[in-house]
PDB file of N, CA and C in Angstrom:
ATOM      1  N   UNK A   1      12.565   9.719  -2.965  1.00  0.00           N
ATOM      2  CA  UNK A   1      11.982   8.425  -2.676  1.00  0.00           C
ATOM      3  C   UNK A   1      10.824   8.192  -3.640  1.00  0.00           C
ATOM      4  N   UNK A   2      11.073   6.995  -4.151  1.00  0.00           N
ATOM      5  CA  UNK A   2       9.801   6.352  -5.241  1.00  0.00           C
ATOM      6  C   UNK A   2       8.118   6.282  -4.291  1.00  0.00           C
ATOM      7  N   UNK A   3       7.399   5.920  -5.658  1.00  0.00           N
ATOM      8  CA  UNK A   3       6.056   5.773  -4.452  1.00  0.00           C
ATOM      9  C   UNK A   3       6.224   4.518  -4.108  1.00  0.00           C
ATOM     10  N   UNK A   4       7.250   3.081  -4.675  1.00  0.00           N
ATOM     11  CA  UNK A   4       6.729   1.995  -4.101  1.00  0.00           C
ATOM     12  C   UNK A   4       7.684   2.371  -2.664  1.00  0.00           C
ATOM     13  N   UNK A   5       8.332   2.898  -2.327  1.00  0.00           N
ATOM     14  CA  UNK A   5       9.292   2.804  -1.047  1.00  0.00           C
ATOM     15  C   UNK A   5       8.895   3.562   0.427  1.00  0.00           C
ATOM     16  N   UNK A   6       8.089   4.882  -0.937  1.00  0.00           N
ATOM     17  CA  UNK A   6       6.932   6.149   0.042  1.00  0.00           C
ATOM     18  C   UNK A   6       5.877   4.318   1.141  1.00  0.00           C
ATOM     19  N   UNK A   7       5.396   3.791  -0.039  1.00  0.00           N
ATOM     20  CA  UNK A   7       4.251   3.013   0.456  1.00  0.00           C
ATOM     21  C   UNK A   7       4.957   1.622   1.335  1.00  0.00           C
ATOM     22  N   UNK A   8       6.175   1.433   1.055  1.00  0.00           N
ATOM     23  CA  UNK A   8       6.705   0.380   1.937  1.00  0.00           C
ATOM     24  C   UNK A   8       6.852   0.836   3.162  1.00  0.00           C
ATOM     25  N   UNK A   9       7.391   2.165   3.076  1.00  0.00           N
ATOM     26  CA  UNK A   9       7.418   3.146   4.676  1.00  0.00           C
ATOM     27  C   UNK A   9       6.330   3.453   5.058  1.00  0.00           C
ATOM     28  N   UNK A  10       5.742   3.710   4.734  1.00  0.00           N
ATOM     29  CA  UNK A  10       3.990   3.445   5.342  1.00  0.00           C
ATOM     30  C   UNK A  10       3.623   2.243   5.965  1.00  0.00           C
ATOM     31  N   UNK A  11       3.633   1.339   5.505  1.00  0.00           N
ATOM     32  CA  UNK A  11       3.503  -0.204   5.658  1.00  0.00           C
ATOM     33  C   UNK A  11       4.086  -0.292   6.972  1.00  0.00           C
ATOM     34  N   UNK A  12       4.929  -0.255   6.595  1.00  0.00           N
ATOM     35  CA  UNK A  12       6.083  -0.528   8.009  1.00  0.00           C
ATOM     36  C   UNK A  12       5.437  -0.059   9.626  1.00  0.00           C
ATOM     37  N   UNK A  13       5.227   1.704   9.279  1.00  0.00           N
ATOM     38  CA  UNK A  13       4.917   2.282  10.143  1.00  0.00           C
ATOM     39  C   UNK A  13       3.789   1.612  10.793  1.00  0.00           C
ATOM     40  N   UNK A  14       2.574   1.102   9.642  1.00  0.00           N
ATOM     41  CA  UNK A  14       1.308   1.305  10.147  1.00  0.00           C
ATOM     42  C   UNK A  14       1.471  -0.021  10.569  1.00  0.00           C
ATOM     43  N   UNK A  15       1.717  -1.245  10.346  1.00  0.00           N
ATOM     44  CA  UNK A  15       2.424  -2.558  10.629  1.00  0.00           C
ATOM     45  C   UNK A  15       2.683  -3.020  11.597  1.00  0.00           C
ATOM     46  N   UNK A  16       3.770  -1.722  12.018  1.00  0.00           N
ATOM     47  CA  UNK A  16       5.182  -1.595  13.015  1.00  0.00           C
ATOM     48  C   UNK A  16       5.636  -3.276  12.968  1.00  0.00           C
ATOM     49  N   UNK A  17       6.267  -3.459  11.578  1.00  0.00           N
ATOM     50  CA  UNK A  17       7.309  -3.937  11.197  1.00  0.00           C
ATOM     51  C   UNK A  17       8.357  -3.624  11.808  1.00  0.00           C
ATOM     52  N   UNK A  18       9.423  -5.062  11.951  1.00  0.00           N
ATOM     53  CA  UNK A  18      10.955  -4.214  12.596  1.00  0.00           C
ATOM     54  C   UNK A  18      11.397  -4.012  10.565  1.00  0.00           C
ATOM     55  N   UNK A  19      12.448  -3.498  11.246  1.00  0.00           N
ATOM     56  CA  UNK A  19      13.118  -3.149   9.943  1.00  0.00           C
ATOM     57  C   UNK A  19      14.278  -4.155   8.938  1.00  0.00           C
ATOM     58  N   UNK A  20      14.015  -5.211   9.225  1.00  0.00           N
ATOM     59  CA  UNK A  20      14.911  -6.008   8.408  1.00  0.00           C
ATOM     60  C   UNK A  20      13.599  -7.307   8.486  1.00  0.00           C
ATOM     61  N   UNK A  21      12.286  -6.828   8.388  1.00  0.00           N
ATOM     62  CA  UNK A  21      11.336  -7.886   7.520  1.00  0.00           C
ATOM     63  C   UNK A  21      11.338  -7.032   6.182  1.00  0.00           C
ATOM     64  N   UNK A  22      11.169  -8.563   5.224  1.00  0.00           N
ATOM     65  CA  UNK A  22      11.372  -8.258   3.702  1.00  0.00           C
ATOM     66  C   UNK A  22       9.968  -8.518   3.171  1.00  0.00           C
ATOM     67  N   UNK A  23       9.274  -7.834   2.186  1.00  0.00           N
ATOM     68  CA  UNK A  23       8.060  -7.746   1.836  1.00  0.00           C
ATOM     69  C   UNK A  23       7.895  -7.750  -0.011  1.00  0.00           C
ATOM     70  N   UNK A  24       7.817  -8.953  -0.225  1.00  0.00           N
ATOM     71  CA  UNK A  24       7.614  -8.867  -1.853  1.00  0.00           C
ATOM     72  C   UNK A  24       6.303  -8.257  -2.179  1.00  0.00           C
ATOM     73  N   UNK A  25       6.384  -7.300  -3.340  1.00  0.00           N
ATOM     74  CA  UNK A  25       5.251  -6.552  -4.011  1.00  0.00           C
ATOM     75  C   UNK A  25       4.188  -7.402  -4.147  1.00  0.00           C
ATOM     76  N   UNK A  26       3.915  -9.146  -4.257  1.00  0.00           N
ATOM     77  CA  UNK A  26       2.930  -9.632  -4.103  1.00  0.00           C
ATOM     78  C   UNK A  26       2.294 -10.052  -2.772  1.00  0.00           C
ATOM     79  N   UNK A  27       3.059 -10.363  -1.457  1.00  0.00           N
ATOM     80  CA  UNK A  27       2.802 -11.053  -0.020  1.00  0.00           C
ATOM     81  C   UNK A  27       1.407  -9.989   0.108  1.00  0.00           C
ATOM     82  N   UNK A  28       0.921 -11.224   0.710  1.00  0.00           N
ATOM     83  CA  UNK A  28      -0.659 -10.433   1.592  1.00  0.00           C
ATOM     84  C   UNK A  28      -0.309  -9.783   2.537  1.00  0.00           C
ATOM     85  N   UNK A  29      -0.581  -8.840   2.579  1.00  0.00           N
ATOM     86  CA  UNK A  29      -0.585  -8.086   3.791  1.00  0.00           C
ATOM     87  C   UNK A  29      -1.231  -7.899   5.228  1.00  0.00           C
ATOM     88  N   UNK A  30      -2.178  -8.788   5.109  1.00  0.00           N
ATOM     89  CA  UNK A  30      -3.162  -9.929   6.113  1.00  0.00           C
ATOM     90  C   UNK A  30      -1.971 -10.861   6.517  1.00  0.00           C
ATOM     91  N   UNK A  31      -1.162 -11.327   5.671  1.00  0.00           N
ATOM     92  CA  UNK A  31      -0.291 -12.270   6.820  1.00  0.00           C
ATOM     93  C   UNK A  31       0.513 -11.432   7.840  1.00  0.00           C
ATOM     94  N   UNK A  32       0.819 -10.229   7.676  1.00  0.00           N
ATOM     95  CA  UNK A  32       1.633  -9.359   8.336  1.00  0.00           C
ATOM     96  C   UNK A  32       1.367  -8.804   9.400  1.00  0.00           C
ATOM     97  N   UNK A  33      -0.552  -8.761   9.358  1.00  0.00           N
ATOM     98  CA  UNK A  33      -1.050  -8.314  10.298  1.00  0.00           C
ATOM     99  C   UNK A  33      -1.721  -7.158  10.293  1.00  0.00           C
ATOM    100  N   UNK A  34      -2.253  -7.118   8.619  1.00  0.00           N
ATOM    101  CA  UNK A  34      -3.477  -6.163   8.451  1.00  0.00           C
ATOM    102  C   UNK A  34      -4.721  -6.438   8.239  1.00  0.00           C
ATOM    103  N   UNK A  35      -5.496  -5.289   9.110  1.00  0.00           N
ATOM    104  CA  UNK A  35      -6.713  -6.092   9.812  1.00  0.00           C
ATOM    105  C   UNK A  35      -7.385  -4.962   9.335  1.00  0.00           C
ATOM    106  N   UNK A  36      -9.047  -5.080   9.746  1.00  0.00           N
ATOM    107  CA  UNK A  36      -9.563  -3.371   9.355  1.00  0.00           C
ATOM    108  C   UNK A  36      -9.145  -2.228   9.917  1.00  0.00           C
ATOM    109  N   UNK A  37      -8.907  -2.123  11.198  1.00  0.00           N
ATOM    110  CA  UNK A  37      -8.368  -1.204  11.620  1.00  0.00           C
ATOM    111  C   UNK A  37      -7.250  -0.648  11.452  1.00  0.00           C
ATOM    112  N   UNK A  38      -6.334  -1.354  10.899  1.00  0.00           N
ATOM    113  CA  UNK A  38      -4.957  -0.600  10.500  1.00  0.00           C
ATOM    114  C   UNK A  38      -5.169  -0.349   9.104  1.00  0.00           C
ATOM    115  N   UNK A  39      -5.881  -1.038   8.233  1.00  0.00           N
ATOM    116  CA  UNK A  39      -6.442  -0.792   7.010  1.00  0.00           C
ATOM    117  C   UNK A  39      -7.019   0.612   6.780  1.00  0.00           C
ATOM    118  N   UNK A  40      -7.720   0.899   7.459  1.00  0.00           N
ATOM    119  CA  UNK A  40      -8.119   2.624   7.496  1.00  0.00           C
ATOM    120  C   UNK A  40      -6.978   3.629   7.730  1.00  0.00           C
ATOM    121  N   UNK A  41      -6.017   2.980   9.132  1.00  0.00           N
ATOM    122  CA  UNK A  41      -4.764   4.322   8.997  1.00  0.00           C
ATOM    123  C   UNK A  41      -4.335   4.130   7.887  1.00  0.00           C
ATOM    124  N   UNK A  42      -3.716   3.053   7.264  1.00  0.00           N
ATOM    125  CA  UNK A  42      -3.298   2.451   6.186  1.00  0.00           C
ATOM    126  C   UNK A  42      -3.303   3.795   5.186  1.00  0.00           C
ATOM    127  N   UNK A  43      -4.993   3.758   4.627  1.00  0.00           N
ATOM    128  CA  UNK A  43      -5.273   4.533   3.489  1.00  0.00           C
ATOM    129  C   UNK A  43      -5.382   5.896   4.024  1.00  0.00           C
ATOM    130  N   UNK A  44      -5.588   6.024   5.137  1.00  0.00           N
ATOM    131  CA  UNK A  44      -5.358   7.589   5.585  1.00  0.00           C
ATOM    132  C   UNK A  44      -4.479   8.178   5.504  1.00  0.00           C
ATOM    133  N   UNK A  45      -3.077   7.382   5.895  1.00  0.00           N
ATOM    134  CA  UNK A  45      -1.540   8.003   5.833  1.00  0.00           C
ATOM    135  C   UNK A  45      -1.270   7.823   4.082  1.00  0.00           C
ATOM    136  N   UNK A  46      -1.955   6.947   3.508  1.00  0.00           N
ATOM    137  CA  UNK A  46      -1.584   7.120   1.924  1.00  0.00           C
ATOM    138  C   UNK A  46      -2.031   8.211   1.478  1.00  0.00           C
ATOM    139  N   UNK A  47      -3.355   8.603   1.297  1.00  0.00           N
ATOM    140  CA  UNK A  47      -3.956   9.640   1.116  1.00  0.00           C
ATOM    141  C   UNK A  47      -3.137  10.641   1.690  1.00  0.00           C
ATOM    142  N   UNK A  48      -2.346  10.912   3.002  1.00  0.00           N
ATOM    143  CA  UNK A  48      -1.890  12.150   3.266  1.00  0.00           C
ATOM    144  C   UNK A  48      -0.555  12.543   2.837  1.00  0.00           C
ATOM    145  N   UNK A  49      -0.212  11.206   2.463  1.00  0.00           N
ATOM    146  CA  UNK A  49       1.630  11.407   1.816  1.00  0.00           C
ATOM    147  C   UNK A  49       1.184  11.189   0.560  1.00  0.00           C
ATOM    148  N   UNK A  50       0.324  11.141  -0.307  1.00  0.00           N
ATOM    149  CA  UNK A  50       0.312  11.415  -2.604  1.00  0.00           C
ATOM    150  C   UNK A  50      -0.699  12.408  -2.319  1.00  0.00           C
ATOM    151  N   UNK A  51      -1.438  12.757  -1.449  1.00  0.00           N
ATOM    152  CA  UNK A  51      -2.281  13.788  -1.954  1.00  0.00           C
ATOM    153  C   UNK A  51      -3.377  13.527  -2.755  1.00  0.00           C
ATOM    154  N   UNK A  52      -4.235  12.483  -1.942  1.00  0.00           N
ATOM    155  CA  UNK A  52      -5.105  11.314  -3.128  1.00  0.00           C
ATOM    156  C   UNK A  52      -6.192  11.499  -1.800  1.00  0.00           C
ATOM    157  N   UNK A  53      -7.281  11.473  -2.737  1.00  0.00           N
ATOM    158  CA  UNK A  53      -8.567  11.023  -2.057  1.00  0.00           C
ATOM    159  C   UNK A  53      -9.342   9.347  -2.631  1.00  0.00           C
ATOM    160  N   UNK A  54      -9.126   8.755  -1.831  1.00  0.00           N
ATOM    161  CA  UNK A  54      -9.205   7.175  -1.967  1.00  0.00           C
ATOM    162  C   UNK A  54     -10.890   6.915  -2.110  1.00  0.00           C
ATOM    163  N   UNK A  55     -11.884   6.990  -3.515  1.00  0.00           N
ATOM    164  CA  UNK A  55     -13.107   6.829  -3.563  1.00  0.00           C
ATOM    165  C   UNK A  55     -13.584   5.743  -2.517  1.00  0.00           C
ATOM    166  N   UNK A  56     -15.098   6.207  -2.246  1.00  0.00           N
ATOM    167  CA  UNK A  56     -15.643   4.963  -1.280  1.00  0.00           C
ATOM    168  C   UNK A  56     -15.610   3.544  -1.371  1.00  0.00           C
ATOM    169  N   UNK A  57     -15.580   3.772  -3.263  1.00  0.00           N
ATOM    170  CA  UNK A  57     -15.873   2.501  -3.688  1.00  0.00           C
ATOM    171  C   UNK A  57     -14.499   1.780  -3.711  1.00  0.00           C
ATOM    172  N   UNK A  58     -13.951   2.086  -3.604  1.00  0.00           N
ATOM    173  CA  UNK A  58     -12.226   1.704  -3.661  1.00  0.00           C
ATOM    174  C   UNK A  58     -11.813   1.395  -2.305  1.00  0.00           C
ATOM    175  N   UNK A  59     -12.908   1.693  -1.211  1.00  0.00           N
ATOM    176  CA  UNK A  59     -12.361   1.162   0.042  1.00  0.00           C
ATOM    177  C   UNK A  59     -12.968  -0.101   0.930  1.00  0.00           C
ATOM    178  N   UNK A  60     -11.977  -0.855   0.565  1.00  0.00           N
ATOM    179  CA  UNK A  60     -12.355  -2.619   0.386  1.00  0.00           C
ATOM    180  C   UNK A  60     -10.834  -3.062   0.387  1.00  0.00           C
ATOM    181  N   UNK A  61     -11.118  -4.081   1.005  1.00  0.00           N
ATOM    182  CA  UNK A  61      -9.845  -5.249   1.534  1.00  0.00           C
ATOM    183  C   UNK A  61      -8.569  -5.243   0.534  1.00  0.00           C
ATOM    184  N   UNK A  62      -9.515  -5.905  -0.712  1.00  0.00           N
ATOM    185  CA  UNK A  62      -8.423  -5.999  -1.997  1.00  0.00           C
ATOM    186  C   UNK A  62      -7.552  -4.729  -2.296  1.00  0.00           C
ATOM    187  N   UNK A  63      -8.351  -3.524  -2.327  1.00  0.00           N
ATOM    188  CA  UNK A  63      -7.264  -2.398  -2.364  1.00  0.00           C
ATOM    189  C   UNK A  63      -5.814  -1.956  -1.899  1.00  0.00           C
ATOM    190  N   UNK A  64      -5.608  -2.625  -0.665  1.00  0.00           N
ATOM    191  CA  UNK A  64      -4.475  -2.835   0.459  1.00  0.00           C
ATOM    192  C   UNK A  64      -4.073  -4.256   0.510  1.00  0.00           C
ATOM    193  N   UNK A  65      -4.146  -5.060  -0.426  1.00  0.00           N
ATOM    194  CA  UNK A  65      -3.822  -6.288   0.075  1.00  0.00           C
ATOM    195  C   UNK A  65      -2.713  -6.769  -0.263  1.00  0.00           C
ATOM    196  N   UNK A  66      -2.178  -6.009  -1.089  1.00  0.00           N
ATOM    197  CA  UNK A  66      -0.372  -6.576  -1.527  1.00  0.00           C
ATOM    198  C   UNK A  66       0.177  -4.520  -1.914  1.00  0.00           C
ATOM    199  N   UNK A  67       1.218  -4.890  -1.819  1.00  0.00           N
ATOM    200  CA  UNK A  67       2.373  -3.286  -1.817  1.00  0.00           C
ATOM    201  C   UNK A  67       1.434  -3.328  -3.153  1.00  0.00           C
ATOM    202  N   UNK A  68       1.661  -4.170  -4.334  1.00  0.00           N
ATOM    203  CA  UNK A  68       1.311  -4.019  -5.858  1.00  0.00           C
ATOM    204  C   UNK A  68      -0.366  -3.694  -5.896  1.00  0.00           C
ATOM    205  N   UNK A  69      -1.430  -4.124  -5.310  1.00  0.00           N
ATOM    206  CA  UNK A  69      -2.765  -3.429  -5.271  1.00  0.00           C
ATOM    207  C   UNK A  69      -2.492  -1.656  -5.001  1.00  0.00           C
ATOM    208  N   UNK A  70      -1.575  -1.427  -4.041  1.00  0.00           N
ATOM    209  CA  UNK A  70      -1.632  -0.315  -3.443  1.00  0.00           C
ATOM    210  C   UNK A  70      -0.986   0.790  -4.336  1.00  0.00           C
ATOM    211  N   UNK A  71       0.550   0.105  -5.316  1.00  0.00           N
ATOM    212  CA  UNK A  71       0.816   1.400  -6.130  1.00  0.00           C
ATOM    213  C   UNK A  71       0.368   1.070  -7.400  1.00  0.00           C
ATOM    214  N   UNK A  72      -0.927   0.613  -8.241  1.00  0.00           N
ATOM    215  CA  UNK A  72      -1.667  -0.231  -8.639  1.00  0.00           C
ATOM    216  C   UNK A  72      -2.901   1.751  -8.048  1.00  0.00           C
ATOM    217  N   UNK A  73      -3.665   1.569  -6.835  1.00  0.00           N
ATOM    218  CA  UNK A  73      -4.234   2.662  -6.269  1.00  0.00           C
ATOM    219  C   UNK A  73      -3.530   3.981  -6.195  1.00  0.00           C
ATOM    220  N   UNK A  74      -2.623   3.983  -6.232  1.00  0.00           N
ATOM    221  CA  UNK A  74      -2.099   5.861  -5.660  1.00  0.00           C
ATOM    222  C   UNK A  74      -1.793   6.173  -7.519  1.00  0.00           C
ATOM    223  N   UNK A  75      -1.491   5.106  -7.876  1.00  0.00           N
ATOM    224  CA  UNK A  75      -1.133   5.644  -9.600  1.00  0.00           C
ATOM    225  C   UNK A  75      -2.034   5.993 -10.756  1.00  0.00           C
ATOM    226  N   UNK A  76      -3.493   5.133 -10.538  1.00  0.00           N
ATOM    227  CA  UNK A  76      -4.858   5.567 -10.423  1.00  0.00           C
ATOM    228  C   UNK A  76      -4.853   6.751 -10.481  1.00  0.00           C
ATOM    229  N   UNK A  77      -4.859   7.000  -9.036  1.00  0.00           N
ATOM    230  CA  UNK A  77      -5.691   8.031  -8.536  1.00  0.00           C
ATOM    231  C   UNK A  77      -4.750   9.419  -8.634  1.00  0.00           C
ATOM    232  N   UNK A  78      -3.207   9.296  -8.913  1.00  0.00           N
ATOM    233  CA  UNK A  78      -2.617  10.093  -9.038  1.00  0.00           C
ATOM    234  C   UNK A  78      -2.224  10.497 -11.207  1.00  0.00           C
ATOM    235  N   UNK A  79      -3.314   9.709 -12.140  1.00  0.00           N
ATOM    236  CA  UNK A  79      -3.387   9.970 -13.272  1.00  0.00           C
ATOM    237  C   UNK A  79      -1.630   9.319 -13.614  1.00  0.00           C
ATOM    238  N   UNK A  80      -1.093   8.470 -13.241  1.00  0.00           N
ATOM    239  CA  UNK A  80       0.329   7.848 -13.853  1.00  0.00           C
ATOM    240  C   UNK A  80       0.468   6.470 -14.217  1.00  0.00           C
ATOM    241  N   UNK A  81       1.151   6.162 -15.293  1.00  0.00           N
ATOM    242  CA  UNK A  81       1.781   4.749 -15.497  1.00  0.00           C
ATOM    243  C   UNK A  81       2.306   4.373 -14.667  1.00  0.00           C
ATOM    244  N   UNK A  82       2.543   2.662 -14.132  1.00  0.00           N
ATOM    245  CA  UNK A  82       3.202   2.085 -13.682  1.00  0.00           C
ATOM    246  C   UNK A  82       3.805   1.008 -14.616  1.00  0.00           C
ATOM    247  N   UNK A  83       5.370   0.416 -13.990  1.00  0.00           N
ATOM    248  CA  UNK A  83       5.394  -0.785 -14.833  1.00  0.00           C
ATOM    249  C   UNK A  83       6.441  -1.498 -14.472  1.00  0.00           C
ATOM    250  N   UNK A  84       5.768  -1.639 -12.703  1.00  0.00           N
ATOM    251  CA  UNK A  84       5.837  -2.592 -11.853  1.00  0.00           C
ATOM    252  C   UNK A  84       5.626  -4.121 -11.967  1.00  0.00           C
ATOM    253  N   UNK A  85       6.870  -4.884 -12.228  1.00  0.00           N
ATOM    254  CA  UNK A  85       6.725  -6.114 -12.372  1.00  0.00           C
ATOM    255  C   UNK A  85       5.670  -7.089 -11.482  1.00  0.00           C
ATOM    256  N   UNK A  86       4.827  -7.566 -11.371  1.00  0.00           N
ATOM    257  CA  UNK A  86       3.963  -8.121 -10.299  1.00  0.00           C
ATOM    258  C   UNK A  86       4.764  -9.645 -10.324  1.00  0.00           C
ATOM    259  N   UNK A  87       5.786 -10.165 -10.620  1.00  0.00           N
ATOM    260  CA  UNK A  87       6.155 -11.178 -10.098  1.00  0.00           C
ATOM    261  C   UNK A  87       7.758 -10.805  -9.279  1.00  0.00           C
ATOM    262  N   UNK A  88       8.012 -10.025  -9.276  1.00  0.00           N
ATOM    263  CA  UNK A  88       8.998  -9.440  -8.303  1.00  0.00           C
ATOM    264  C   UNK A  88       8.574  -9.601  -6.833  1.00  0.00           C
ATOM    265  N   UNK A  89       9.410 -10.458  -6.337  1.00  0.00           N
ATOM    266  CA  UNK A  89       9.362 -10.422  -5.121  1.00  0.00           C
ATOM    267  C   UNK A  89      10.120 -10.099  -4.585  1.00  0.00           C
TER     268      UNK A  89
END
């Protein structure tokens, strides 16, 4: 499993999405129903599935706010290229 699919299954979980909502790499993730509090499991379960420690300063709204901010963050922080179309929806 890729990291964007690792982080869509995350999403989902932390979400609790049913499983046949569709989520383009740009949609806010505030429309879905992320708030601060799921925002913290959010980056907690990311951090525990790449093996990433998410700086302080990096923990802010925009970081989580579309799938593409987020593998955009784990690719960062995990030293890799991406080259993730950001108009793919």
């Amino acid at each position: 499993m890729g990291i964007k699919e690792n982080i869509e299954k995350i999403i989902w979980n932390v979400l609790e999405l049913a499983k046949d909502k569709k989520l383009g790499i740009n949609d806010a993730l505030e429309e879905f129903g992320l708030d601060s509090l799921n925002s913290i499991q959010l980056i907690v379960q990311l951090e525990e599935t790449f093996n990433v420690i998410v700086p302080e300063n990096m923990l802010n709204k925009e970081t989580v706010s579309t799938i593409y901010n987020i593998i955009q963050l784990i690719t960062e922080m995990k030293g890799m290229q991406t080259n993730y179309d950001i108009t793919n929806k």
